[in-house]
N, C-alpha and C. Protein backbone atom coordinates (compact mmCIF):
# COMPACT_ATOMS: atom_id res chain seq x y z
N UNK A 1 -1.98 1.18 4.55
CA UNK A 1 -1.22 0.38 5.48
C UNK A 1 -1.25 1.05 6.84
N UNK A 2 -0.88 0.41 7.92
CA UNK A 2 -1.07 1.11 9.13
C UNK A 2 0.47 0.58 9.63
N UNK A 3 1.26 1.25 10.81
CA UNK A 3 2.25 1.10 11.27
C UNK A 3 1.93 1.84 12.93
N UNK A 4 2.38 1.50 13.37
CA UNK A 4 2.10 1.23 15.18
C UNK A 4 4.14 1.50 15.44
N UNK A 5 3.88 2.42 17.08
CA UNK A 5 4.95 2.68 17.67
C UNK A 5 5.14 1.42 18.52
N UNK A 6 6.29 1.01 18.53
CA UNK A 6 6.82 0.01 19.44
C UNK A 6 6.30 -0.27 20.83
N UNK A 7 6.09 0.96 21.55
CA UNK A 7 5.29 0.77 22.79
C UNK A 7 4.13 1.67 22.77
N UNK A 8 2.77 1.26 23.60
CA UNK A 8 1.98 1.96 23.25
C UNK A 8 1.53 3.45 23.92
N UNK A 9 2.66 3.66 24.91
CA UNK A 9 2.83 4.74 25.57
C UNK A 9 3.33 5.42 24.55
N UNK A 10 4.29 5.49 23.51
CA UNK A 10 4.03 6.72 22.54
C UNK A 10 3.96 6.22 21.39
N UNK A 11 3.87 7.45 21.00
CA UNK A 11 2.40 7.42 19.65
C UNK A 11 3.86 7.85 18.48
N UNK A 12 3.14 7.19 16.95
CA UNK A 12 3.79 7.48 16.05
C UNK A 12 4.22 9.46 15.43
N UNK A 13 5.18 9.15 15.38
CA UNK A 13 5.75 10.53 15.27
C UNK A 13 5.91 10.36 13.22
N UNK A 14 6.20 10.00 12.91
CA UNK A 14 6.78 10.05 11.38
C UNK A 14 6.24 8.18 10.67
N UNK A 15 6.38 8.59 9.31
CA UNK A 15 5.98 7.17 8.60
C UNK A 15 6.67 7.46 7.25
N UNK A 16 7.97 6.38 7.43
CA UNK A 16 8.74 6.47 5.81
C UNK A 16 8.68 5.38 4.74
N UNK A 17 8.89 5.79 4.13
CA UNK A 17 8.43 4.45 3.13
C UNK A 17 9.59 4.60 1.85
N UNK A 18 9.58 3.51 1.31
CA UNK A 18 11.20 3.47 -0.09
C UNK A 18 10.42 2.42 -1.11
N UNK A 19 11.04 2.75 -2.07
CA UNK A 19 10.94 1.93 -3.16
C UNK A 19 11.67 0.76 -3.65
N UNK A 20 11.97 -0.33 -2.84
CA UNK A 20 13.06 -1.42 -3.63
C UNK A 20 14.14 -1.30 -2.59
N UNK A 21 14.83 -0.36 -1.82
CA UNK A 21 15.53 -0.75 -1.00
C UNK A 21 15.54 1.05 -0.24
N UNK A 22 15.81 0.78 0.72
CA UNK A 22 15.68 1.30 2.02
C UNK A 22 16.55 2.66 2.14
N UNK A 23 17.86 3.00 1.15
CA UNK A 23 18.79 3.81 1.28
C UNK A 23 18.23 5.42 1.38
N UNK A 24 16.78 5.31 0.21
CA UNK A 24 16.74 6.78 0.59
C UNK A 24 15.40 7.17 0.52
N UNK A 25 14.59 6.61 2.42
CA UNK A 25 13.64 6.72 2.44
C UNK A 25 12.60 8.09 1.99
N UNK A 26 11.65 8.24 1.65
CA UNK A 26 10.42 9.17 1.78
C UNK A 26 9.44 9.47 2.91
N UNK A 27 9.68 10.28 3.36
CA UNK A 27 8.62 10.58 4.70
C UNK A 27 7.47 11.00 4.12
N UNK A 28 6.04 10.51 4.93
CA UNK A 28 4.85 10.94 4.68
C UNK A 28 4.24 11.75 5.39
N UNK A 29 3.99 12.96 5.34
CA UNK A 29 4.14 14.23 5.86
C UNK A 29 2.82 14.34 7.34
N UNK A 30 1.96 13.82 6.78
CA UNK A 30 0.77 13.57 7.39
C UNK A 30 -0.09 12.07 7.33
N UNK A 31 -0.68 11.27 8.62
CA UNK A 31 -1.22 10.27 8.14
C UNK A 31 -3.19 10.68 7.70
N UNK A 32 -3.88 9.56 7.26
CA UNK A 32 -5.04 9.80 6.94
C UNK A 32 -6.03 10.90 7.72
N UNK A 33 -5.53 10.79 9.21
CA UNK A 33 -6.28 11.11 9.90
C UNK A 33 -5.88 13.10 10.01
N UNK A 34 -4.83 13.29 9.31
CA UNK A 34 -4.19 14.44 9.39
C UNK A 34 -3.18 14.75 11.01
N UNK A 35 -3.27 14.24 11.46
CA UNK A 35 -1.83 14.12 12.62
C UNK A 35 -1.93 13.07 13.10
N UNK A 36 -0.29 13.09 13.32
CA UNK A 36 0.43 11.90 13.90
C UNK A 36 0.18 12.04 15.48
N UNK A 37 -0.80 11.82 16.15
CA UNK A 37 -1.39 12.02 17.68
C UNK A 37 -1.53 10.29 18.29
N UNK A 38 -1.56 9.23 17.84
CA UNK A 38 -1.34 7.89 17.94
C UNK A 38 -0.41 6.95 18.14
N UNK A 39 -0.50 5.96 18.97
CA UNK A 39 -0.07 4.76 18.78
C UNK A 39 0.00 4.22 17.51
N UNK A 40 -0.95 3.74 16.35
CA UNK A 40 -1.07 3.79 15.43
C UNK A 40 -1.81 4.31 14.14
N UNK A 41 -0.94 4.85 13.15
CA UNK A 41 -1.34 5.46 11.90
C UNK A 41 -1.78 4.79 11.14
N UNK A 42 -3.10 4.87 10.15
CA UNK A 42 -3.45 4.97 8.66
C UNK A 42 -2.31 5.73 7.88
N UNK A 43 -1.46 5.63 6.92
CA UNK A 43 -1.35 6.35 5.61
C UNK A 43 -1.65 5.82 4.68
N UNK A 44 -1.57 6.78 3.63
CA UNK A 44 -1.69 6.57 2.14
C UNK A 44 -0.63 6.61 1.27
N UNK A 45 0.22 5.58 0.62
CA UNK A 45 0.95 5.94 -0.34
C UNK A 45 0.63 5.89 -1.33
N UNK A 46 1.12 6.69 -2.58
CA UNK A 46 0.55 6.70 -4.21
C UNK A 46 1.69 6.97 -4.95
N UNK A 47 1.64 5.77 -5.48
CA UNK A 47 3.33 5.61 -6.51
C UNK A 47 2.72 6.19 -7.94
N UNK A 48 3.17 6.25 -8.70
CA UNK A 48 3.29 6.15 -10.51
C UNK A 48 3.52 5.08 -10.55
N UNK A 49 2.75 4.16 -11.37
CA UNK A 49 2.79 2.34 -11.79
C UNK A 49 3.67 3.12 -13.13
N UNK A 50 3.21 4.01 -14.10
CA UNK A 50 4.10 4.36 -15.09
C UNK A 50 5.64 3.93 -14.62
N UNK A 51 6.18 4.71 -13.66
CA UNK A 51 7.55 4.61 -13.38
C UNK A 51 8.31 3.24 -13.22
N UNK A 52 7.35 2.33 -13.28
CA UNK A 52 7.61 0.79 -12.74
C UNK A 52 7.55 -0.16 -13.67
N UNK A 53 8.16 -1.28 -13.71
CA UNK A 53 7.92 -2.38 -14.95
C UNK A 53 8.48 -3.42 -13.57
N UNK A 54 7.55 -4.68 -13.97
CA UNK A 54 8.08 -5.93 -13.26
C UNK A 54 8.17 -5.38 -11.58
N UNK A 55 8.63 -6.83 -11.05
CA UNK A 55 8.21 -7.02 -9.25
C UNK A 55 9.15 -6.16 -8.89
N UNK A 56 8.73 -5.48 -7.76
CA UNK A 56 9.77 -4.15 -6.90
C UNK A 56 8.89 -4.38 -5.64
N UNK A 57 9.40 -3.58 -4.95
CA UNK A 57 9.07 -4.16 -2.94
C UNK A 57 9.13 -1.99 -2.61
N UNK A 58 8.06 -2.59 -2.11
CA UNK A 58 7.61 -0.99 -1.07
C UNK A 58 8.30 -1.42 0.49
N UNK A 59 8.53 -0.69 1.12
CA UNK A 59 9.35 -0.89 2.05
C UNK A 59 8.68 0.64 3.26
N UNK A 60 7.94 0.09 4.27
CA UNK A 60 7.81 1.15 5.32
C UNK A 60 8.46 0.68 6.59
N UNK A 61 8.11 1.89 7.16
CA UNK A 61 8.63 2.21 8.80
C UNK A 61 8.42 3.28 9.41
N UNK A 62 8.23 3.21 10.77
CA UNK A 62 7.97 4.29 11.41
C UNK A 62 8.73 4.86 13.00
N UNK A 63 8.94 5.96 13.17
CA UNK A 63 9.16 6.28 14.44
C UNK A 63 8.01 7.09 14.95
N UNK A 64 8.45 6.39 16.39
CA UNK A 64 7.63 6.98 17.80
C UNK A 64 8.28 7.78 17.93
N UNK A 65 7.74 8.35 19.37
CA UNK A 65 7.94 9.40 19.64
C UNK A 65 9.09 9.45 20.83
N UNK A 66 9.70 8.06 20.84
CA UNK A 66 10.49 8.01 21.91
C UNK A 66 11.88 8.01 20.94
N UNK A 67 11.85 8.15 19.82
CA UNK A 67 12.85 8.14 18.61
C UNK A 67 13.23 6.40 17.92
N UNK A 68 12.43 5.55 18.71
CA UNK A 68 12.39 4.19 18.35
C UNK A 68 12.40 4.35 16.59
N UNK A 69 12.74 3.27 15.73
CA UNK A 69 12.52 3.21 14.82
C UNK A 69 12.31 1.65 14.33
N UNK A 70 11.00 1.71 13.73
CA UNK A 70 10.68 0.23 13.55
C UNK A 70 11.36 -0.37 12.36
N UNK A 71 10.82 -2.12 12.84
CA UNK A 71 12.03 -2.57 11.84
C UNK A 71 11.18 -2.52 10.19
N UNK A 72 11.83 -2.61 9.07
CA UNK A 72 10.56 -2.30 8.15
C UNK A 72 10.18 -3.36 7.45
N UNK A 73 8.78 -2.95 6.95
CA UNK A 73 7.70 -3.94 6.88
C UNK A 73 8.27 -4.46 5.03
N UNK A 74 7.73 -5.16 4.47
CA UNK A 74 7.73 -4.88 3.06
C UNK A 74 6.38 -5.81 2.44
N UNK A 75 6.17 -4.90 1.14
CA UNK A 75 5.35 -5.64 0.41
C UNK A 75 5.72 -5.80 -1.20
N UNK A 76 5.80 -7.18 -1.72
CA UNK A 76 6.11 -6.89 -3.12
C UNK A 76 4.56 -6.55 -3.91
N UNK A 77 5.26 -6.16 -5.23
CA UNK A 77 4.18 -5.50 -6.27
C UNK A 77 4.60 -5.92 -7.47
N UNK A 78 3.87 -6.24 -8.51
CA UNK A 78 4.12 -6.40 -9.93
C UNK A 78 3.39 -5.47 -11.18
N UNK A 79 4.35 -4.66 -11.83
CA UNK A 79 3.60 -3.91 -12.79
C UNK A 79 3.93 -4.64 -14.25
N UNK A 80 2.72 -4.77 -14.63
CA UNK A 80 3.14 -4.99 -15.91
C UNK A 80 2.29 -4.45 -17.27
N UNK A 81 2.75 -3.45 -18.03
CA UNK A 81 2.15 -2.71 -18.92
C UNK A 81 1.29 -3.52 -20.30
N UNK A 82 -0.09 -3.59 -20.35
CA UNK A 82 -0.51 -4.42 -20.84
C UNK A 82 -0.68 -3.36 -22.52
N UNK A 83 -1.66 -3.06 -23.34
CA UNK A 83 -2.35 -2.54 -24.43
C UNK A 83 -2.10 -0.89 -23.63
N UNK A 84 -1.85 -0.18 -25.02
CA UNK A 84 -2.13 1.26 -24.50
C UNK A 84 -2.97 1.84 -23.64
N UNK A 85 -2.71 2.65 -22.57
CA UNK A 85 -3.36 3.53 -21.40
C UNK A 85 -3.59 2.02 -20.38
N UNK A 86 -3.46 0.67 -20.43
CA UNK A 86 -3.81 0.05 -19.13
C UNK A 86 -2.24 -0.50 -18.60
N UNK A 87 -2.44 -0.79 -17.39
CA UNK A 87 -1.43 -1.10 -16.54
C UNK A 87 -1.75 -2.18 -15.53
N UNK A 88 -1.46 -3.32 -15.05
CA UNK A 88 -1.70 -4.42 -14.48
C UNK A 88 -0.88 -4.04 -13.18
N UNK A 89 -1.24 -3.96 -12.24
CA UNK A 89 -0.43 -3.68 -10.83
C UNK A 89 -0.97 -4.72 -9.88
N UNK A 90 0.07 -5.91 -9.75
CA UNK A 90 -0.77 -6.98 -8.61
C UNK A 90 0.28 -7.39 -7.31
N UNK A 91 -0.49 -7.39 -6.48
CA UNK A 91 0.43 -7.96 -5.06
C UNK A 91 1.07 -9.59 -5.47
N UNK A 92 1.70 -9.64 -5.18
CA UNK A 92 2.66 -10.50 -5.51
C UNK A 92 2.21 -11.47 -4.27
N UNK A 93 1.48 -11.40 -2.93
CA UNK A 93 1.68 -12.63 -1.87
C UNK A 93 0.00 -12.40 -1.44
N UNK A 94 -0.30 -13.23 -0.48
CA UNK A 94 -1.87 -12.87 -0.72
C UNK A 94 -1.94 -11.45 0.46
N UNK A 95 -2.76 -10.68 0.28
CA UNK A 95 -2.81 -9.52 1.22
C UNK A 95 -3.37 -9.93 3.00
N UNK A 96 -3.07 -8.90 3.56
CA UNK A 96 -3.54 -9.16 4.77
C UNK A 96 -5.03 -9.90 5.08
N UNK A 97 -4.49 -10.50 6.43
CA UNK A 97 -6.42 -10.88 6.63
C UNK A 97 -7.39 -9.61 6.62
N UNK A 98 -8.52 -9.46 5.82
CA UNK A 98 -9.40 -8.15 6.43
C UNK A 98 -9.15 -7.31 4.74
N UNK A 99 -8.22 -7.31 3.97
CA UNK A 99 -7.89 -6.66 3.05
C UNK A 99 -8.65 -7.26 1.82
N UNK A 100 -9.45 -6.33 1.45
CA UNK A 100 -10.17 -6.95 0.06
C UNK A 100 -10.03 -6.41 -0.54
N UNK A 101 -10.65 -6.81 -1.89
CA UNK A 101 -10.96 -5.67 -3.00
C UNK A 101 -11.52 -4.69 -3.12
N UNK A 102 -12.30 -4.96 -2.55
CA UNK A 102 -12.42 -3.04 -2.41
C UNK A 102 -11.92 -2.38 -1.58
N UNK A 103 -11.00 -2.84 -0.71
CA UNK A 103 -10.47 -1.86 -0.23
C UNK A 103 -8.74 -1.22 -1.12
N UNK A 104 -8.28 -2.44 -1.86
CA UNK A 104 -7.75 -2.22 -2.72
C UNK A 104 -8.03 -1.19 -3.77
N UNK A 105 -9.43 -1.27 -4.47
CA UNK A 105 -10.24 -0.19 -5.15
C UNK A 105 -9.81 0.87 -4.73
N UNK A 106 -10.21 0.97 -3.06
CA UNK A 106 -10.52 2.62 -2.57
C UNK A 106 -8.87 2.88 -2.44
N UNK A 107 -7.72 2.02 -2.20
CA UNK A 107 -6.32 2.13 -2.56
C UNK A 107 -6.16 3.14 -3.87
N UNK A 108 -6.53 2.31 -4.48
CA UNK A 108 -6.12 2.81 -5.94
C UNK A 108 -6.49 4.17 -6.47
N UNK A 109 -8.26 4.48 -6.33
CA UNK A 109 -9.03 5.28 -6.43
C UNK A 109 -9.53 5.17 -8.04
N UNK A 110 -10.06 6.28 -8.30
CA UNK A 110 -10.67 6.59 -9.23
C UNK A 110 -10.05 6.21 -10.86
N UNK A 111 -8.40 6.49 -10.90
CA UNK A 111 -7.52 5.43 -11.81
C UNK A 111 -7.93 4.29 -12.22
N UNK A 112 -8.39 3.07 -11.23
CA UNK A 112 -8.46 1.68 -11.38
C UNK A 112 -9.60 1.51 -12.10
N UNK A 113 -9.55 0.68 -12.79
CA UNK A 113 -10.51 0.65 -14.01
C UNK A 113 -11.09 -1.34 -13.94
N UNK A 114 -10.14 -2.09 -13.28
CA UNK A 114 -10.22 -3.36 -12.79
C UNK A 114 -9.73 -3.80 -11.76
N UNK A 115 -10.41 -4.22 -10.66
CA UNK A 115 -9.78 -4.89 -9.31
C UNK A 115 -10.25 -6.63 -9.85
N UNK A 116 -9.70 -7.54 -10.16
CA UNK A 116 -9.75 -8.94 -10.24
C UNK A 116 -8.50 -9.81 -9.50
N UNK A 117 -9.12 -10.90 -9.04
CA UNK A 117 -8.54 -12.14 -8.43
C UNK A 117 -8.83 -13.16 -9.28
N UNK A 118 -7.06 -14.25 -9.49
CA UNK A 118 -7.11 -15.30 -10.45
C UNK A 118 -7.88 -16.46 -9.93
N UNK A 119 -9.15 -17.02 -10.86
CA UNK A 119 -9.51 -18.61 -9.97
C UNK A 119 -9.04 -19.78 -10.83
N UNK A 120 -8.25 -20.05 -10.02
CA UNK A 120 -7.26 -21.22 -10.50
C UNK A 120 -8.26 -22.48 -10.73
N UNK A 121 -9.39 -22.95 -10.16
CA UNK A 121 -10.14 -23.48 -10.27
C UNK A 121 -10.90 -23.58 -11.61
N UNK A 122 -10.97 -22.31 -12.12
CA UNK A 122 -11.87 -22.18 -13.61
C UNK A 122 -11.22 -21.71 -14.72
N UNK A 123 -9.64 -21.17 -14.14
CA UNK A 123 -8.80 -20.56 -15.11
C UNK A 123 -9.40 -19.31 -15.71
N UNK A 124 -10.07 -18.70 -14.92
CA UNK A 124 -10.37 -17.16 -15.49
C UNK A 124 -10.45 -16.87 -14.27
N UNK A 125 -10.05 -14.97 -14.67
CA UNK A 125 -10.37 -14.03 -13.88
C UNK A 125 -11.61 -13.30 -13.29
N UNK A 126 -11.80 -13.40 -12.00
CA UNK A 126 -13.00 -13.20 -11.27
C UNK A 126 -12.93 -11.08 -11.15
N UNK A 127 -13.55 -10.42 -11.94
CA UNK A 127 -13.44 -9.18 -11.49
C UNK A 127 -15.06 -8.40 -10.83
N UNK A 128 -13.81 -7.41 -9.81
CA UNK A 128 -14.75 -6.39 -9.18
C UNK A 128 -14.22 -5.31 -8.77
N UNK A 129 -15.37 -4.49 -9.40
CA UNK A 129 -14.93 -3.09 -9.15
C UNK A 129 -16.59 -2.36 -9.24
N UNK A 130 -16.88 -1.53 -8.42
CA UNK A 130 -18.43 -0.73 -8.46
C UNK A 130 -17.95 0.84 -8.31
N UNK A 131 -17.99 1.80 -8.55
CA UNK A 131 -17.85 2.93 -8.55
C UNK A 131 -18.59 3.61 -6.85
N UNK A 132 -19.06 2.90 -6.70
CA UNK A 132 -19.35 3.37 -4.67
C UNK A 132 -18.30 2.93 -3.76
N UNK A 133 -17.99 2.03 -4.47
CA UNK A 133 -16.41 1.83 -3.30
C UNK A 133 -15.43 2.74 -2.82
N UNK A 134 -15.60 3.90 -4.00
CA UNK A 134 -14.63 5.26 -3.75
C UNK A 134 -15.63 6.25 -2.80
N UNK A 135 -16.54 5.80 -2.83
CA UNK A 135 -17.94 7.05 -2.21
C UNK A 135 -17.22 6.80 -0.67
């Protein structure tokens, strides 16, 4: 996900993120790029799907460097534990424009064992996943 300072004269200072509600955010120490020197950040978050059953909402935000604090973003998620060792983790709304599956893949990493989209059209699941997507 990426998060942007309110004005573009300063650059993101911090990026917090919560699980389900907002009371007791997590700061992400560093973004992708390894400092917070920007207007806007890349990070990476990485939950435990273990820890999760059913729809819950990720919740970010960020401050600049002027101490602004943005308002926060959210995304829902659905886990649902299928046959031993697999786990079903799906966005709940359709993802951003530009956001595919593989970039979902390279989200996930090396864990994901299936990236598929439902076609309501044929009533089966369309999957993709190639092992260079993480390269």
């Amino acid at each position: 996900m990426k998060k942007q300072a309110k004005d573009k004269k300063f650059w993101t200072q911090i990026v917090l993120y919560a699980i389900d509600n907002t009371s007791s955010p997590i700061s992400i120490p560093s973004p992708i790029d390894g400092r917070y020197d920007s207007t806007t950040e890349k990070v990476h978050i990485e939950i435990n799907a273990r820890s999760y059953t059913n729809l819950h909402k990720i919740y970010i935000s960020c401050r600049d460097s002027a101490g602004y604090f943005s308002p926060w973003t959210s995304l829902s998620f659905n886990v649902r534990s299928l046959v031993k060792r697999y786990i079903l983790i799906a966005l709940t709304l359709a993802p951003a424009p530009g956001y595919s599956a593989k970039d979902l893949a390279r989200a996930i990493g090396s864990a994901a064992t299936l990236v598929a989209r439902w076609d309501s059209s044929i009533q089966k699941f369309a999957g993709y996943l190639s092992r260079e997507w993480w390269l």
